[in-house]
PDB file of N, CA and C in Angstrom:
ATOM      1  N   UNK A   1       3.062  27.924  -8.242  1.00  0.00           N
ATOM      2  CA  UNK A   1       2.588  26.594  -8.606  1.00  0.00           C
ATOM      3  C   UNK A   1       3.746  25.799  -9.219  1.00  0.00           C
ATOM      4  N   UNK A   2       3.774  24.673  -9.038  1.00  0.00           N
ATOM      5  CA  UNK A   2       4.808  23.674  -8.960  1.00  0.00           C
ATOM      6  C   UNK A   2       4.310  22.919 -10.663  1.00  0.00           C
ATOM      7  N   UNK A   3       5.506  22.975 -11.213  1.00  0.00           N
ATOM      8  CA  UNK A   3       5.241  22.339 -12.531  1.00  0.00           C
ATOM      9  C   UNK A   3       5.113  20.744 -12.540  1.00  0.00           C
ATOM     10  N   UNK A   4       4.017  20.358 -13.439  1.00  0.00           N
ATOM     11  CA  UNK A   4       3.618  18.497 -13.169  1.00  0.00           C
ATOM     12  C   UNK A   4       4.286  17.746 -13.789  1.00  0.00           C
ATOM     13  N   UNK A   5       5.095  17.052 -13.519  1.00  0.00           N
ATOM     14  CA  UNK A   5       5.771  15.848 -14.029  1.00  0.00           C
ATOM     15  C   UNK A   5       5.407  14.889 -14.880  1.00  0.00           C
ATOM     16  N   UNK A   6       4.873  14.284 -13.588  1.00  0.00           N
ATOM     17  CA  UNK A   6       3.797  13.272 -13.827  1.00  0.00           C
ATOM     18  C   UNK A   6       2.316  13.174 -13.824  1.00  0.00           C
ATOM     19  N   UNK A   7       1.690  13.615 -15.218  1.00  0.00           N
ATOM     20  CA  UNK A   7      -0.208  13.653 -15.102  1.00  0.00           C
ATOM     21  C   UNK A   7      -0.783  12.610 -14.372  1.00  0.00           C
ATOM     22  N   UNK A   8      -0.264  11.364 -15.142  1.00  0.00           N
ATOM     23  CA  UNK A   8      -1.283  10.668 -14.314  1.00  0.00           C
ATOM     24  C   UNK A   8      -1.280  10.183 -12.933  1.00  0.00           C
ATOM     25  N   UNK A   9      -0.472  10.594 -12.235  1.00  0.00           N
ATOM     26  CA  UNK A   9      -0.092  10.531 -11.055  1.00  0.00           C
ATOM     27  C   UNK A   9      -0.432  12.400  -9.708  1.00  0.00           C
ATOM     28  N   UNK A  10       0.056  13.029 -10.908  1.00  0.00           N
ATOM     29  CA  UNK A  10      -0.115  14.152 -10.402  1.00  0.00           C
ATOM     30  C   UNK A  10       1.143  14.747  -9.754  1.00  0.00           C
ATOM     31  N   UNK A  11       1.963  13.886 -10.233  1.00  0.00           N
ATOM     32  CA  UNK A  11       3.570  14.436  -9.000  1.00  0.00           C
ATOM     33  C   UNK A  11       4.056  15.584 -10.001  1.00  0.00           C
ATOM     34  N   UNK A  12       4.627  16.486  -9.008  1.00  0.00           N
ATOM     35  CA  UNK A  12       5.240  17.622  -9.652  1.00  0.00           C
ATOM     36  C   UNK A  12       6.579  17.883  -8.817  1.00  0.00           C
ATOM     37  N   UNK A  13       7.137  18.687  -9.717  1.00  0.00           N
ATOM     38  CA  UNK A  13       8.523  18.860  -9.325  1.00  0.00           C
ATOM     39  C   UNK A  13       8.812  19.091  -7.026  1.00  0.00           C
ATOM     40  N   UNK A  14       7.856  19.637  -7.068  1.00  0.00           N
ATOM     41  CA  UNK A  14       7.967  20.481  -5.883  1.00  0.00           C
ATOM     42  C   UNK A  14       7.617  18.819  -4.659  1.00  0.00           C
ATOM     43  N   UNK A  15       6.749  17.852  -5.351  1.00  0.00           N
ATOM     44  CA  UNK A  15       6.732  16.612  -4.334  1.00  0.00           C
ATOM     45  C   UNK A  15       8.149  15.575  -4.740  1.00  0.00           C
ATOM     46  N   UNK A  16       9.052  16.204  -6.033  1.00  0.00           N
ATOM     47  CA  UNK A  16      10.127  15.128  -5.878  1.00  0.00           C
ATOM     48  C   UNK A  16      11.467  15.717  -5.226  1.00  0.00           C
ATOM     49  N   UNK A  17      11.082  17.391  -4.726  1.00  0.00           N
ATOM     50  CA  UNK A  17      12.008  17.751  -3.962  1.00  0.00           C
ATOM     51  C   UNK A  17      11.883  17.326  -2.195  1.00  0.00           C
ATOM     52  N   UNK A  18      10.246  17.161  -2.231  1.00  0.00           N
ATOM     53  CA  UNK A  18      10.207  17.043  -1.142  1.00  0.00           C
ATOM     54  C   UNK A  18      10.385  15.236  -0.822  1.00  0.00           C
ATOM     55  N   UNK A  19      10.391  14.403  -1.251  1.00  0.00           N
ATOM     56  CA  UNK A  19      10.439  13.231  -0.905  1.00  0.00           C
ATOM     57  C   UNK A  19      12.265  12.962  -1.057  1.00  0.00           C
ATOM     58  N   UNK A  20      12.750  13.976  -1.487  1.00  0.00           N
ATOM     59  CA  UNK A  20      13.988  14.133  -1.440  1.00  0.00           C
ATOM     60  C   UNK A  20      14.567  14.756  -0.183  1.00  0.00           C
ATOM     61  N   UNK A  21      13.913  15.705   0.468  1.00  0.00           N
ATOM     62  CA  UNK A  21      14.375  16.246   1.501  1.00  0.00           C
ATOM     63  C   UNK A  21      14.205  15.432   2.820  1.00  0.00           C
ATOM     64  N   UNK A  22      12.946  14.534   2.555  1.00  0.00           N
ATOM     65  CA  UNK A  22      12.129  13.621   3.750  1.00  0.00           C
ATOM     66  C   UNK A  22      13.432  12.558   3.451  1.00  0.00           C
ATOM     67  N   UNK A  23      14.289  12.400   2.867  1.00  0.00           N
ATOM     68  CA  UNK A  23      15.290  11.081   2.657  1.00  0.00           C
ATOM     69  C   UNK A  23      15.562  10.114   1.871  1.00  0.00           C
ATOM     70  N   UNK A  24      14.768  10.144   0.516  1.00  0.00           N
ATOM     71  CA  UNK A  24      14.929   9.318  -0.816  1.00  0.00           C
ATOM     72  C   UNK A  24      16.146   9.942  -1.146  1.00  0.00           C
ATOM     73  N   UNK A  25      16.973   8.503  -1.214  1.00  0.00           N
ATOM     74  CA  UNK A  25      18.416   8.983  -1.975  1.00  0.00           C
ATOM     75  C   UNK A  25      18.145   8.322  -3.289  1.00  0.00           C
ATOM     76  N   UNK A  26      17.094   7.761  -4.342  1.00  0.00           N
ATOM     77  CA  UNK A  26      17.593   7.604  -4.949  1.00  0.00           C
ATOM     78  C   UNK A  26      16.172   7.156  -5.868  1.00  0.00           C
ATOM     79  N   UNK A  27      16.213   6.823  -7.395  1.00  0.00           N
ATOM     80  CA  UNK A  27      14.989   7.877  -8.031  1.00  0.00           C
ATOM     81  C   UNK A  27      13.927   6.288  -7.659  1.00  0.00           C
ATOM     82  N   UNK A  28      14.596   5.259  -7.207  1.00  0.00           N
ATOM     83  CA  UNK A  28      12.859   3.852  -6.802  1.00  0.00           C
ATOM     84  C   UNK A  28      12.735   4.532  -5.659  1.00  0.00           C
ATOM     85  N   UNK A  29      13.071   5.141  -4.898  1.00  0.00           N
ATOM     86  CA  UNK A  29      12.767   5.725  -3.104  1.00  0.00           C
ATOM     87  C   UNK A  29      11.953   6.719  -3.888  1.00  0.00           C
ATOM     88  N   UNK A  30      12.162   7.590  -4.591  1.00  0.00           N
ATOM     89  CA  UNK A  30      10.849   8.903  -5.284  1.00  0.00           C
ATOM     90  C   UNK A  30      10.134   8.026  -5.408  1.00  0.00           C
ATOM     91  N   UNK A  31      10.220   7.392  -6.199  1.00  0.00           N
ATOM     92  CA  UNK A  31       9.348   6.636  -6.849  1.00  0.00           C
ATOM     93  C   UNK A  31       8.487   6.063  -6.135  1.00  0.00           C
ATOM     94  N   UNK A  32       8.895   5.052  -4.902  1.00  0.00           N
ATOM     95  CA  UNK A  32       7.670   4.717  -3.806  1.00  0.00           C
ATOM     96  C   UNK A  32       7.122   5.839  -3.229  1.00  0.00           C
ATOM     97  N   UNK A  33       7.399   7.004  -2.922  1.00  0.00           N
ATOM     98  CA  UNK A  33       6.916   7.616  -1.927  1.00  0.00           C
ATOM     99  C   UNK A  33       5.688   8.514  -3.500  1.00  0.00           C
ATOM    100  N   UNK A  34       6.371   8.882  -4.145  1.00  0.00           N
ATOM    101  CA  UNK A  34       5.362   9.694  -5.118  1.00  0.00           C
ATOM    102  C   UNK A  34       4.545   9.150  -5.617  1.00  0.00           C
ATOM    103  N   UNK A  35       4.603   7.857  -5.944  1.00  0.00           N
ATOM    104  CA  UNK A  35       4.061   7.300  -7.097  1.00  0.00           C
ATOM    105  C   UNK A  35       4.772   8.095  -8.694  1.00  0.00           C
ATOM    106  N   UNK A  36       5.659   8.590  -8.941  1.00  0.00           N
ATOM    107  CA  UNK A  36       6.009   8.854  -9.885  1.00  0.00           C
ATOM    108  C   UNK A  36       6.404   7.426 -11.141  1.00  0.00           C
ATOM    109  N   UNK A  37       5.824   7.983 -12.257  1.00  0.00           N
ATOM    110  CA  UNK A  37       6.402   7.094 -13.118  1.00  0.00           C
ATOM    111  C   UNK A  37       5.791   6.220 -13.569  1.00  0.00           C
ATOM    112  N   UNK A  38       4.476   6.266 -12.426  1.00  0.00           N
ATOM    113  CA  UNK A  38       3.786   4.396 -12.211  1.00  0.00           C
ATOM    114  C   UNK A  38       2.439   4.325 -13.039  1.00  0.00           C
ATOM    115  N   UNK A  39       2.619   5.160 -13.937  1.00  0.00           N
ATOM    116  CA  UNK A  39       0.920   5.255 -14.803  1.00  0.00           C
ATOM    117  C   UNK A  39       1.457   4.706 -16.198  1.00  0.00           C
ATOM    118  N   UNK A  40       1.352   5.494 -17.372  1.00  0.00           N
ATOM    119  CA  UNK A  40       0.987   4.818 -18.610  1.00  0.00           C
ATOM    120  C   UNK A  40       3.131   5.187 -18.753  1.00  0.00           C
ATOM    121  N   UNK A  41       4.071   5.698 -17.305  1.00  0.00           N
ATOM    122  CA  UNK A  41       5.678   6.227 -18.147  1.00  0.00           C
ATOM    123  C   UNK A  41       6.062   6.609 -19.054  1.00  0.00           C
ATOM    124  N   UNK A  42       5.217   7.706 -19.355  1.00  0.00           N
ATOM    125  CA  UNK A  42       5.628   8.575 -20.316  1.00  0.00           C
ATOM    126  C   UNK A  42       6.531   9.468 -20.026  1.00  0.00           C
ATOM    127  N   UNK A  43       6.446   9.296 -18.832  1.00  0.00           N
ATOM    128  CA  UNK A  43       7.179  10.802 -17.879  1.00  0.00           C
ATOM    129  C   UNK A  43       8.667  10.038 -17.572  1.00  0.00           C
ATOM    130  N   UNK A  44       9.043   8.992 -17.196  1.00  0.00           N
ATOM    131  CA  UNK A  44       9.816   8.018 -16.690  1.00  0.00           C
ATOM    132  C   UNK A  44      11.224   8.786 -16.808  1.00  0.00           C
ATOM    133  N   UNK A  45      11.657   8.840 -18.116  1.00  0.00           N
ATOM    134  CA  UNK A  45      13.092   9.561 -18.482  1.00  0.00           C
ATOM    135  C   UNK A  45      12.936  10.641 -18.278  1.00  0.00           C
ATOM    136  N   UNK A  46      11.750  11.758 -18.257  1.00  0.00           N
ATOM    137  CA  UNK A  46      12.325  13.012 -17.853  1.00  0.00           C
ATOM    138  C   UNK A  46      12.526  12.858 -16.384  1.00  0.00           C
ATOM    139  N   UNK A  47      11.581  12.438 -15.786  1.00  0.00           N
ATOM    140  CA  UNK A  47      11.322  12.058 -14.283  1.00  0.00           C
ATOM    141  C   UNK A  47      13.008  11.877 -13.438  1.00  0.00           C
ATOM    142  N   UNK A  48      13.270  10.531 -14.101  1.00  0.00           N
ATOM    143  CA  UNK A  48      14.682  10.209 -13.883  1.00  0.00           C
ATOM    144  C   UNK A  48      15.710  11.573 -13.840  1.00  0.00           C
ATOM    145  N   UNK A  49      15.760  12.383 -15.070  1.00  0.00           N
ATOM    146  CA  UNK A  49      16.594  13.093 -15.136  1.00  0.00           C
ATOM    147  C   UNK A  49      16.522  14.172 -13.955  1.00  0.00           C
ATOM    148  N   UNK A  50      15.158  14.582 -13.903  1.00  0.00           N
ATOM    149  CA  UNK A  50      14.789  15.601 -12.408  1.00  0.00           C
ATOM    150  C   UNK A  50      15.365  14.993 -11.066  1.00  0.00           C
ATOM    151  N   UNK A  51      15.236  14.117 -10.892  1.00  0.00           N
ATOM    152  CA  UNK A  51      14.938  13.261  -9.629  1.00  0.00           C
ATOM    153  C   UNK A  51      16.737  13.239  -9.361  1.00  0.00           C
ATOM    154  N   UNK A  52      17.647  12.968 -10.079  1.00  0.00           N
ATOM    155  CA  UNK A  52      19.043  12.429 -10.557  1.00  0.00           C
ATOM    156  C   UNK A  52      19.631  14.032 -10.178  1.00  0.00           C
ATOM    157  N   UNK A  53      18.785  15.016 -11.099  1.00  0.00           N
ATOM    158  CA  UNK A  53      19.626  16.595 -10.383  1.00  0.00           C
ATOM    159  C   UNK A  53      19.522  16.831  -9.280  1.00  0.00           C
ATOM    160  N   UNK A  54      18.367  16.508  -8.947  1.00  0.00           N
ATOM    161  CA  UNK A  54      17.866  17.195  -7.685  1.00  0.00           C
ATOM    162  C   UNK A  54      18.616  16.296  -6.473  1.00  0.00           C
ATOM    163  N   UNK A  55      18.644  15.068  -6.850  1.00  0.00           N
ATOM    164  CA  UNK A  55      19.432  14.326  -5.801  1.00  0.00           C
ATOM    165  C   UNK A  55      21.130  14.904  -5.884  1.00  0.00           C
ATOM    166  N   UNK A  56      21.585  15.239  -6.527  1.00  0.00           N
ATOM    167  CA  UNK A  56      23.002  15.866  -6.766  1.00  0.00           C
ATOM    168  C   UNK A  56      22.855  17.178  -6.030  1.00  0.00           C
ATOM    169  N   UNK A  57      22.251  18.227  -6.013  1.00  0.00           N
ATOM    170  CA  UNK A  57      21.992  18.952  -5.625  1.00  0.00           C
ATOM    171  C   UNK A  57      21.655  19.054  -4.307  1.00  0.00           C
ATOM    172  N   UNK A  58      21.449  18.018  -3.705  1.00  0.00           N
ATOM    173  CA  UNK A  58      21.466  18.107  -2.230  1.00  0.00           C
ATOM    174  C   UNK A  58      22.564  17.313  -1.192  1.00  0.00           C
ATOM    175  N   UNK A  59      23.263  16.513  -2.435  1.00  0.00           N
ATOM    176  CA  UNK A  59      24.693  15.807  -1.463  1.00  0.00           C
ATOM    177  C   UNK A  59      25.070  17.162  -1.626  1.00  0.00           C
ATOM    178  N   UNK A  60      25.440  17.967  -2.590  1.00  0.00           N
ATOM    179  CA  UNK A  60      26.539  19.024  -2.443  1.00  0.00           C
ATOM    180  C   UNK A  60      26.041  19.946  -1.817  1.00  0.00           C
ATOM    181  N   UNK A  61      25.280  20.292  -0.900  1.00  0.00           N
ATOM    182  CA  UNK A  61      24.500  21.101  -0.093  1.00  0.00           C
ATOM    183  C   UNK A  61      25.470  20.898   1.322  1.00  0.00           C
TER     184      UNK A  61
END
């Protein structure tokens, strides 16, 4: 099970890898495709910080 990011949305780590793999280079492209971020942003800065590794992590791939 994929840890949740975002409650009120429901996004978890495992849908910001995948909207990463589908071709979001960058954390407003997560962001449209997840809906991450878009509820009360509480999550926003950790969100960012996930979204920011994980995108690093796949140029150097």
């Amino acid at each position: 099970m994929s840890k949740v990011i975002c409650s009120c949305k429901n996004v978890t780590k495992k849908d910001i890898k995948k909207s990463i793999e589908n071709g979001a280079t960058s954390f407003k492209e997560v962001k449209q495709e997840t809906h991450l971020a878009k509820g009360c942003g509480k999550c926003k800065k950790k969100a960012k910080k996930i979204v920011t590794k994980a995108l690093k992590k796949m140029k150097s791939k």
